[in-house]
N, C-alpha and C. Protein backbone atom coordinates (compact mmCIF):
# COMPACT_ATOMS: atom_id res chain seq x y z
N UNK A 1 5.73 -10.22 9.64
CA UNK A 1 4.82 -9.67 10.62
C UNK A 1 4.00 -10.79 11.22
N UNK A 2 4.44 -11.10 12.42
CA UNK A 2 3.57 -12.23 12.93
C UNK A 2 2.75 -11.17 14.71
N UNK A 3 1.54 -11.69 14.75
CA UNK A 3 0.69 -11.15 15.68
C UNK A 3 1.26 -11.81 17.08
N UNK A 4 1.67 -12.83 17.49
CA UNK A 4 2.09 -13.64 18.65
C UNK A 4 3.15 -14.97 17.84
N UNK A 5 3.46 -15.72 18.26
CA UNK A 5 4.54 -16.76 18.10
C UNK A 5 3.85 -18.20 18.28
N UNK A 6 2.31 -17.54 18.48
CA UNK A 6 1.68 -19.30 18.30
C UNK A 6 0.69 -19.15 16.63
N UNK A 7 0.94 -17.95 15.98
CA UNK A 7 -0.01 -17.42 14.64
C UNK A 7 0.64 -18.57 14.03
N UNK A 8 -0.78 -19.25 12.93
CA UNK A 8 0.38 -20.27 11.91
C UNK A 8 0.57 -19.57 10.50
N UNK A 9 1.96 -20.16 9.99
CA UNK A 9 1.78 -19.76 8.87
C UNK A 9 1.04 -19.04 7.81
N UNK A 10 0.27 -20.54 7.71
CA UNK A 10 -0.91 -20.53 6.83
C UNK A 10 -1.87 -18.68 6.92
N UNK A 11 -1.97 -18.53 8.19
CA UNK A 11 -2.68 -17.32 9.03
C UNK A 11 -2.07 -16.24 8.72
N UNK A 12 -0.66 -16.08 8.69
CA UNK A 12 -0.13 -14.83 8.80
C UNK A 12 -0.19 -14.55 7.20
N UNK A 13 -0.06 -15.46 6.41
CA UNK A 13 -0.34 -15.24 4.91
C UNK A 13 -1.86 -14.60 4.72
N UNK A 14 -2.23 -14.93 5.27
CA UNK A 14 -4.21 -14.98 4.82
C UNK A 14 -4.09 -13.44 5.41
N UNK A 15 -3.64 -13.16 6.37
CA UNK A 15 -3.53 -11.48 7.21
C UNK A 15 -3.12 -10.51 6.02
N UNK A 16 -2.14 -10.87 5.64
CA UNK A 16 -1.07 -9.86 4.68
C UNK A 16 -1.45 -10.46 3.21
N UNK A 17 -2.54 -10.67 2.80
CA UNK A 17 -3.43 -10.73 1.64
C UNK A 17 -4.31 -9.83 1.85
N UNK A 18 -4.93 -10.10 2.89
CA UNK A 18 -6.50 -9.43 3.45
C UNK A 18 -5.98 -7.98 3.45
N UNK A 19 -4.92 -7.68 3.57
CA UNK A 19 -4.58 -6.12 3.89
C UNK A 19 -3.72 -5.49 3.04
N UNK A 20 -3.26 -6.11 1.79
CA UNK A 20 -2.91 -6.35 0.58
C UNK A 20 -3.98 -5.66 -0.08
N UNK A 21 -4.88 -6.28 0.02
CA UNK A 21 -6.71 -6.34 -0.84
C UNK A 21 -6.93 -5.22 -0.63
N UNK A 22 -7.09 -4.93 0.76
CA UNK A 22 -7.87 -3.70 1.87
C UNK A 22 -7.03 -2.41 1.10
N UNK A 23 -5.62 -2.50 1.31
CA UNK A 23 -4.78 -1.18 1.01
C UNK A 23 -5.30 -1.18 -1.01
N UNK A 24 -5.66 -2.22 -1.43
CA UNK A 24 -5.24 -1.55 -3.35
C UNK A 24 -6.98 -1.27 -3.13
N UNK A 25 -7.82 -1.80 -2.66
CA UNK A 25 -9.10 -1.08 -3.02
C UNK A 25 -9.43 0.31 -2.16
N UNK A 26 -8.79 1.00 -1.58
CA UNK A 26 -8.41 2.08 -1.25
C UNK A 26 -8.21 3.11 -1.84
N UNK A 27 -6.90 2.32 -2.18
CA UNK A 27 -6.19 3.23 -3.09
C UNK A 27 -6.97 4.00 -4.58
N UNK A 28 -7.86 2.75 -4.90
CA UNK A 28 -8.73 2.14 -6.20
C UNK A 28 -9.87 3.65 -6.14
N UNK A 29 -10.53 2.68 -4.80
CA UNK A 29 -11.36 4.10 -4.50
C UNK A 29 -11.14 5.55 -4.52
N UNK A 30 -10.09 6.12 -4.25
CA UNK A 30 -9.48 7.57 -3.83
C UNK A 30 -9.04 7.63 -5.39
N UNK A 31 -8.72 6.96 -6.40
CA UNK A 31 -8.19 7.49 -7.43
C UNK A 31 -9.53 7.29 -8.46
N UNK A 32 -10.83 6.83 -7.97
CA UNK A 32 -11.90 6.96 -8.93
C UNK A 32 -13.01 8.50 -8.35
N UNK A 33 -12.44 9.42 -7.66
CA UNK A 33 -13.16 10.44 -7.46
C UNK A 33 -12.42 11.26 -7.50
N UNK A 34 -12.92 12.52 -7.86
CA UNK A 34 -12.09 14.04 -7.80
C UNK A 34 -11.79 14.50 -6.96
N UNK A 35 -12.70 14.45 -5.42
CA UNK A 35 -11.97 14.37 -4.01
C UNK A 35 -11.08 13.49 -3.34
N UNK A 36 -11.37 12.19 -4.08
CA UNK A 36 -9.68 11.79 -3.27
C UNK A 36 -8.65 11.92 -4.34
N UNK A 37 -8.85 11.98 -5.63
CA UNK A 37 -7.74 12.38 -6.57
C UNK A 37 -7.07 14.26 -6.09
N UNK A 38 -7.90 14.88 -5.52
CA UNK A 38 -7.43 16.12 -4.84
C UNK A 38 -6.65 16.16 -3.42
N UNK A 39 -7.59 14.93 -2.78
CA UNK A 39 -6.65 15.00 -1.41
C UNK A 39 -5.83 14.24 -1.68
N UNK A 40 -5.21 13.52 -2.90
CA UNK A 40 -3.99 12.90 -2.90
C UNK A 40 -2.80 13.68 -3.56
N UNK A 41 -3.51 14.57 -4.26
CA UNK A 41 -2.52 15.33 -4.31
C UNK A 41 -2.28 16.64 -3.70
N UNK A 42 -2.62 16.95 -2.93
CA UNK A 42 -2.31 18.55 -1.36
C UNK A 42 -0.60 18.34 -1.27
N UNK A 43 -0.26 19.15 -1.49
CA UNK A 43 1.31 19.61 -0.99
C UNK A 43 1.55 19.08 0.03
N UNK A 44 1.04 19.83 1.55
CA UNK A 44 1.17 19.12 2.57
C UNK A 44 0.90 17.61 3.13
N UNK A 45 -0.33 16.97 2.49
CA UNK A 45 -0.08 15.34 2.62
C UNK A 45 1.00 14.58 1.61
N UNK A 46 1.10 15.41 1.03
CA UNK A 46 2.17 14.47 0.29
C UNK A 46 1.79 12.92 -0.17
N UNK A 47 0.39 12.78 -0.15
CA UNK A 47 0.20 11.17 -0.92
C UNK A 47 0.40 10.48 -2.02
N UNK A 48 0.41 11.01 -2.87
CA UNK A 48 0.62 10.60 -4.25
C UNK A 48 2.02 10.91 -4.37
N UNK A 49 2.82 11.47 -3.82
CA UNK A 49 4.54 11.39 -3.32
C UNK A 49 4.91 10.09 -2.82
N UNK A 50 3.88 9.48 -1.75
CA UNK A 50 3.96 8.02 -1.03
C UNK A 50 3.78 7.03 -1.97
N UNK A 51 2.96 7.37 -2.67
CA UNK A 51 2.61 6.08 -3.39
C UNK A 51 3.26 5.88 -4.66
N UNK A 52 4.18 7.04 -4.86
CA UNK A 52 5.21 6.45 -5.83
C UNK A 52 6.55 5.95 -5.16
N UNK A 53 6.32 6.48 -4.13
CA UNK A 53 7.37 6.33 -3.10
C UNK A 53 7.78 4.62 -3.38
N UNK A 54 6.36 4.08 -3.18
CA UNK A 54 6.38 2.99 -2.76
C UNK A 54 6.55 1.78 -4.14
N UNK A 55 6.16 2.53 -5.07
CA UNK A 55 6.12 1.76 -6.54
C UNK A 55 8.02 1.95 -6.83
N UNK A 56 8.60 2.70 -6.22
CA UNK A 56 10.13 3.00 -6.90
C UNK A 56 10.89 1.82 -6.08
N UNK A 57 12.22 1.27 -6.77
CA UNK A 57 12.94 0.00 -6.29
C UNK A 57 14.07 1.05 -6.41
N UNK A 58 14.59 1.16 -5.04
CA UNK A 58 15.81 1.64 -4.83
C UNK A 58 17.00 0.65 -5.46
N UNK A 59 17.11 -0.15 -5.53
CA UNK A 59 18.15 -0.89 -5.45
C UNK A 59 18.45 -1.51 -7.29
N UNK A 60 18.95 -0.78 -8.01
CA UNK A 60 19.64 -0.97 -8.86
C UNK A 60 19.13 -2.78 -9.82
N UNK A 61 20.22 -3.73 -8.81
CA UNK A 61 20.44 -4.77 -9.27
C UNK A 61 18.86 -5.62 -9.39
N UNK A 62 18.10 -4.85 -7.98
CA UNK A 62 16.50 -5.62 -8.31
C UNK A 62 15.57 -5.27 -9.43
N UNK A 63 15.93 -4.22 -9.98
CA UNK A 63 14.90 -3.58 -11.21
C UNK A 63 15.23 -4.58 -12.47
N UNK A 64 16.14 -4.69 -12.51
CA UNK A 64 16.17 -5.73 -14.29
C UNK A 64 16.12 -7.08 -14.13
């Protein structure tokens, strides 16, 4: 994920840390209260569906 084709390196790393950080203290937050531990789990948002979604490795040969 680069923002334009003059971003350096160094930059696009520091971006996708910063939002790395941003997304787990989020997450952190919503799973230390009973209202976001409720709105993560609603049928219709389906969040806590996503976020295992995202912890599962489809691919066989990458898990071991």
């Amino acid at each position: 994920y680069r923002h334009n084709a003059d971003t350096a390196e160094g930059q696009v790393k520091e971006d996708r840390e910063s939002r790395m950080l941003s997304s787990r203290m989020a997450i952190v937050a919503a799973f230390r209260s009973w209202s976001g531990i409720i709105h993560l789990c609603k049928a219709g948002n389906s969040g806590i569906q996503s976020l295992i979604g995202l912890l599962c490795i489809p691919n066989v040969e990458v898990r071991v």
